[in-house]
PDB file of N, CA and C in Angstrom:
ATOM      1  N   UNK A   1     367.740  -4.126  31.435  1.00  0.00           N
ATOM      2  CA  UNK A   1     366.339  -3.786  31.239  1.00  0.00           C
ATOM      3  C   UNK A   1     365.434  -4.579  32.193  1.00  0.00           C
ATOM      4  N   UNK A   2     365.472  -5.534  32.349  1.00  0.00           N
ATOM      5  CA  UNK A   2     364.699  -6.932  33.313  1.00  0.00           C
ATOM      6  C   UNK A   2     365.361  -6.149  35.069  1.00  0.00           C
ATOM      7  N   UNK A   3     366.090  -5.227  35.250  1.00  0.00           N
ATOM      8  CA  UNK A   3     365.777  -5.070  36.628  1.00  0.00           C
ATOM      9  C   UNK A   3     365.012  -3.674  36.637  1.00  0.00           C
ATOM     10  N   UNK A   4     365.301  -2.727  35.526  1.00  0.00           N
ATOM     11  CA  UNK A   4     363.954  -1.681  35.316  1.00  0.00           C
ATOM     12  C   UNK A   4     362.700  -2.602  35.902  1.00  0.00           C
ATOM     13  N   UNK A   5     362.416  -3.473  35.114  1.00  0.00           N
ATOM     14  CA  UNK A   5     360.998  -4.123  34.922  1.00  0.00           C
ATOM     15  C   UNK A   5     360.672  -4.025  36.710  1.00  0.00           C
ATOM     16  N   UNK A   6     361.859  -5.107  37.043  1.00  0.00           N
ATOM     17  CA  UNK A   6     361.396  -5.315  38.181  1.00  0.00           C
ATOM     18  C   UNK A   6     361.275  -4.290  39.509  1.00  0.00           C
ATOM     19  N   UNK A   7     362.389  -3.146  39.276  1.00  0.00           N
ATOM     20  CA  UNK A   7     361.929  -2.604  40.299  1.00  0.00           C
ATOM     21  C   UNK A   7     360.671  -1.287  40.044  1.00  0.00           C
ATOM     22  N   UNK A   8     359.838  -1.561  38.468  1.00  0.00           N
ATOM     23  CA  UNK A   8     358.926  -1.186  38.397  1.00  0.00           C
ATOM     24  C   UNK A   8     357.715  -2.099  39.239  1.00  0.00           C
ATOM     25  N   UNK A   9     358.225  -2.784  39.152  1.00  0.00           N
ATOM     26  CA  UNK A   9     356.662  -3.688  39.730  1.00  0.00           C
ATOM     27  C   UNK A   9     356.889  -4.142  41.081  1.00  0.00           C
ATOM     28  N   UNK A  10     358.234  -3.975  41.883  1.00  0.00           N
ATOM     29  CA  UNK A  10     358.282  -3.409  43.240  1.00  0.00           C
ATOM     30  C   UNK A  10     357.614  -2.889  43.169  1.00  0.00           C
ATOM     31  N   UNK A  11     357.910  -1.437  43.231  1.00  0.00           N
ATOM     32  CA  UNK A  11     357.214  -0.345  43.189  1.00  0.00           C
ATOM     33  C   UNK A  11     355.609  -0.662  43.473  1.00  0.00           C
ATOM     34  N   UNK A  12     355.347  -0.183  42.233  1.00  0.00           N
ATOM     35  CA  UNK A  12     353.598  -0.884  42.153  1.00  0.00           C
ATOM     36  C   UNK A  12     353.601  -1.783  43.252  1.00  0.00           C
ATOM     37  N   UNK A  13     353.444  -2.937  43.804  1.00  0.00           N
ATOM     38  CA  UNK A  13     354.081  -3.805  44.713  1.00  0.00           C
ATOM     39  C   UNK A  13     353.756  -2.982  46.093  1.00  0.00           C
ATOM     40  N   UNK A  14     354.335  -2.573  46.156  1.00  0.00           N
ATOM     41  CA  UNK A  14     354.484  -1.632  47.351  1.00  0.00           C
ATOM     42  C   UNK A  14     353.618  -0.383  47.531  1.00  0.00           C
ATOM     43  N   UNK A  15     353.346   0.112  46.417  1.00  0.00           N
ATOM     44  CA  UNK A  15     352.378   1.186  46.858  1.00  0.00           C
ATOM     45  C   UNK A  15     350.651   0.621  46.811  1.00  0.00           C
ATOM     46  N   UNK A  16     350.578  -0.793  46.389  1.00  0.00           N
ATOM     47  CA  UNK A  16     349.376  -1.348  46.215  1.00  0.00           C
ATOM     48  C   UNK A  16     349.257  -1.602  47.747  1.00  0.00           C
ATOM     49  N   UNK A  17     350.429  -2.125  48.783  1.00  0.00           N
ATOM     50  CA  UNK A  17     350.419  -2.718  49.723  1.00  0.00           C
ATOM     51  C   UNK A  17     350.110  -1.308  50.763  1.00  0.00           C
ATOM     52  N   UNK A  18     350.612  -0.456  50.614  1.00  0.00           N
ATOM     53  CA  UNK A  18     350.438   0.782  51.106  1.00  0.00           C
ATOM     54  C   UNK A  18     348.842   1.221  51.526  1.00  0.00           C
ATOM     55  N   UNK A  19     348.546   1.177  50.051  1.00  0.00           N
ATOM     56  CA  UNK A  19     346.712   1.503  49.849  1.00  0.00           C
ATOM     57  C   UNK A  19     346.247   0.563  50.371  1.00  0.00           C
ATOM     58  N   UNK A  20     346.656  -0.346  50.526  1.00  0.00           N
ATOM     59  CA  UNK A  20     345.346  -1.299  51.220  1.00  0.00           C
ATOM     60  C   UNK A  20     345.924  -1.090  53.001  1.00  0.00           C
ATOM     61  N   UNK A  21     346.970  -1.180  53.270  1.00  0.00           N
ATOM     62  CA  UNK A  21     347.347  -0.819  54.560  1.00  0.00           C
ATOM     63  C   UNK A  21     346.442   0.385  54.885  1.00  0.00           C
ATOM     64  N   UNK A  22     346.027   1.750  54.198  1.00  0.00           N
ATOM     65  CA  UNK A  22     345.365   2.895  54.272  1.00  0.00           C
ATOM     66  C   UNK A  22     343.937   2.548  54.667  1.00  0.00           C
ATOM     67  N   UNK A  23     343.547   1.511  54.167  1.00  0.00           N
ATOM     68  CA  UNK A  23     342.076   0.802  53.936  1.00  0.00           C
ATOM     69  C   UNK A  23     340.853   0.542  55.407  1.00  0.00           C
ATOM     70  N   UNK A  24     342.490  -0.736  55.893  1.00  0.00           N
ATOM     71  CA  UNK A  24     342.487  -1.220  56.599  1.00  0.00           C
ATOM     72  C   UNK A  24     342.303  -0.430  57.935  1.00  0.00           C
ATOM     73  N   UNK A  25     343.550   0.608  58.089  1.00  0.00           N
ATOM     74  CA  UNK A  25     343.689   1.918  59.153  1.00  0.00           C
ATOM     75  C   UNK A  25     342.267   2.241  59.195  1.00  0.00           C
ATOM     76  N   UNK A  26     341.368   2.730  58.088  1.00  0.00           N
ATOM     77  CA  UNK A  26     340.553   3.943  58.000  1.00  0.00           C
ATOM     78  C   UNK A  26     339.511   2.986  58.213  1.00  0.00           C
ATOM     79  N   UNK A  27     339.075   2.031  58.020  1.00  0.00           N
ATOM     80  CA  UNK A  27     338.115   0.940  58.056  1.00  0.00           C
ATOM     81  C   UNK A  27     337.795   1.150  59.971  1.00  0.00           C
ATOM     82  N   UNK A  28     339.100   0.088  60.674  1.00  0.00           N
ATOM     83  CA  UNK A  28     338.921   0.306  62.202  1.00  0.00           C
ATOM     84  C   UNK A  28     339.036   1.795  62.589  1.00  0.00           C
ATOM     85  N   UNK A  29     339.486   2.798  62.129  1.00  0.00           N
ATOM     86  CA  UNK A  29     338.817   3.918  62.658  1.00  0.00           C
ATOM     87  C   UNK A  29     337.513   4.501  62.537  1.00  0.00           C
ATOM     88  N   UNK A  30     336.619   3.587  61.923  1.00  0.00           N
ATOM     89  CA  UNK A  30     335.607   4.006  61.639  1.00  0.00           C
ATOM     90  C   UNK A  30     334.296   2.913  62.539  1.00  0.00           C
ATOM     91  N   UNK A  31     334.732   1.881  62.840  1.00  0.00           N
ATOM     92  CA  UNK A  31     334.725   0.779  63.527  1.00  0.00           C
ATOM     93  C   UNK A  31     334.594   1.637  65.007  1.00  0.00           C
ATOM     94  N   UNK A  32     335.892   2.290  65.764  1.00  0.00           N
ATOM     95  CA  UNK A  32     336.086   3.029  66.797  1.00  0.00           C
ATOM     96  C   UNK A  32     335.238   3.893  66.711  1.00  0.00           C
ATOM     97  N   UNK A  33     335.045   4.868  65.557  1.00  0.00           N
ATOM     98  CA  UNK A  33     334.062   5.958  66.212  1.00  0.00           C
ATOM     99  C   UNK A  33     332.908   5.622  66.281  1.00  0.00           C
ATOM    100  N   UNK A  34     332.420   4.486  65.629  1.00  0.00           N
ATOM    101  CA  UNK A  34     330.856   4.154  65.702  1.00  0.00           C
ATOM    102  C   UNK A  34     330.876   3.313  67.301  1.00  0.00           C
ATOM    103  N   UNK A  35     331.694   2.708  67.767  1.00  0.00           N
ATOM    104  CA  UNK A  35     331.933   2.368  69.535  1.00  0.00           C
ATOM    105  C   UNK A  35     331.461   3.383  70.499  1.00  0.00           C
ATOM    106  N   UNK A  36     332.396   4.395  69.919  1.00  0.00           N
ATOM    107  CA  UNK A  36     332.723   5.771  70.714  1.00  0.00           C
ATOM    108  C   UNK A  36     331.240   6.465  70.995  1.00  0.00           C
ATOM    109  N   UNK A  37     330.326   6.216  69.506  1.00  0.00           N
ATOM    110  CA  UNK A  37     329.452   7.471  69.652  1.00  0.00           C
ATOM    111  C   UNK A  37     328.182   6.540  70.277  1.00  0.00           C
ATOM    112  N   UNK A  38     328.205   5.352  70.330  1.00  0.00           N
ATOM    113  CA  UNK A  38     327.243   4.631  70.824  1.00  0.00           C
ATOM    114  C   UNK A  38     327.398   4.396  72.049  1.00  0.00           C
ATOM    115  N   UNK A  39     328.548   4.783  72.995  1.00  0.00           N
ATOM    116  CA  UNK A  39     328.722   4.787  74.021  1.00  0.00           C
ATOM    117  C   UNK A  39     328.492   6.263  75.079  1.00  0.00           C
ATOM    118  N   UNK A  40     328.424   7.012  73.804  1.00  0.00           N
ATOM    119  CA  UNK A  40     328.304   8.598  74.800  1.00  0.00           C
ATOM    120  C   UNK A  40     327.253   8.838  74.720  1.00  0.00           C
ATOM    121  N   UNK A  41     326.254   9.572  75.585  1.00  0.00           N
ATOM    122  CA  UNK A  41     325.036   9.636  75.302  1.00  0.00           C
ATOM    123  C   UNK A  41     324.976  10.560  74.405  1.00  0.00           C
ATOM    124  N   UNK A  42     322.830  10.562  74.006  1.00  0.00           N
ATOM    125  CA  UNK A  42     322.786  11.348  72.905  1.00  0.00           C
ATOM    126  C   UNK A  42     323.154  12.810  72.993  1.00  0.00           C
ATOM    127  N   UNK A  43     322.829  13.184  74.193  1.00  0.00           N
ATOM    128  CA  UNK A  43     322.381  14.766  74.519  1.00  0.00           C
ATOM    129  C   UNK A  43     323.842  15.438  75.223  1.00  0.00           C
ATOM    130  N   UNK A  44     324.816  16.088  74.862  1.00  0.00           N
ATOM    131  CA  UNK A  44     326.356  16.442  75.413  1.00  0.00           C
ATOM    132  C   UNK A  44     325.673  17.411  77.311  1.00  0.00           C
ATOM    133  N   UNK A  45     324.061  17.322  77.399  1.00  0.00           N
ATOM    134  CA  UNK A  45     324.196  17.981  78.808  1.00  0.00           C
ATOM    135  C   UNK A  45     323.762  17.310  79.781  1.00  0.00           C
ATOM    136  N   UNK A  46     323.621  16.010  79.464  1.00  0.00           N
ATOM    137  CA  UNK A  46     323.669  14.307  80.230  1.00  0.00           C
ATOM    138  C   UNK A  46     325.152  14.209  80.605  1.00  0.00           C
ATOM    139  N   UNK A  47     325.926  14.792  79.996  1.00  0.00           N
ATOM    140  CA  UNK A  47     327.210  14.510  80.234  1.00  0.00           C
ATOM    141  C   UNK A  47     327.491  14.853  81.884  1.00  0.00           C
ATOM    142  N   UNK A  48     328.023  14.043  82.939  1.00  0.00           N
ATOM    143  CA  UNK A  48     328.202  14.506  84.042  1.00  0.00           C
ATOM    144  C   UNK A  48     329.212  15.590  84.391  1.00  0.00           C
ATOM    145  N   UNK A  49     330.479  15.439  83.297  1.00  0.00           N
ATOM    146  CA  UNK A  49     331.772  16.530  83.356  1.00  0.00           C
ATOM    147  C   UNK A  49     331.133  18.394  83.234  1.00  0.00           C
ATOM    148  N   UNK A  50     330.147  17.866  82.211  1.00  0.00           N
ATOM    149  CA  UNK A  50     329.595  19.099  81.470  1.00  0.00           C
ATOM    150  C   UNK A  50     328.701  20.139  82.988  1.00  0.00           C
ATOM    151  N   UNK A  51     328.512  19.727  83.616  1.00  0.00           N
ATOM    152  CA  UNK A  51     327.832  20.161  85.023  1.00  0.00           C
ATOM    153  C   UNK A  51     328.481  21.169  85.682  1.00  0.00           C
TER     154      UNK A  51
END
């Protein structure tokens, strides 16, 4: 019964570590796009490619 327990709370354990790994990911991608959009200008026909 005591290794039920425990590889219940692995478990848990691991998917807690998961979600915060998710957190973390989605946090600096959000970090990046606010870089991204402060770096491109406002107007997409300033763009020189767009020409």
């Amino acid at each position: 019964m005591v290794y039920l327990l425990v590889a219940y709370l692995v478990l848990w354990g691991m998917t807690f570590g998961y979600i915060l790994a998710l957190a973390n990911r989605s946090r600096k991608l959000e970090r990046d796009l606010e870089l991204l959009a402060r770096k491109l200008p406002e107007h997409p026909a300033e763009h020189p490619a767009e020409r």
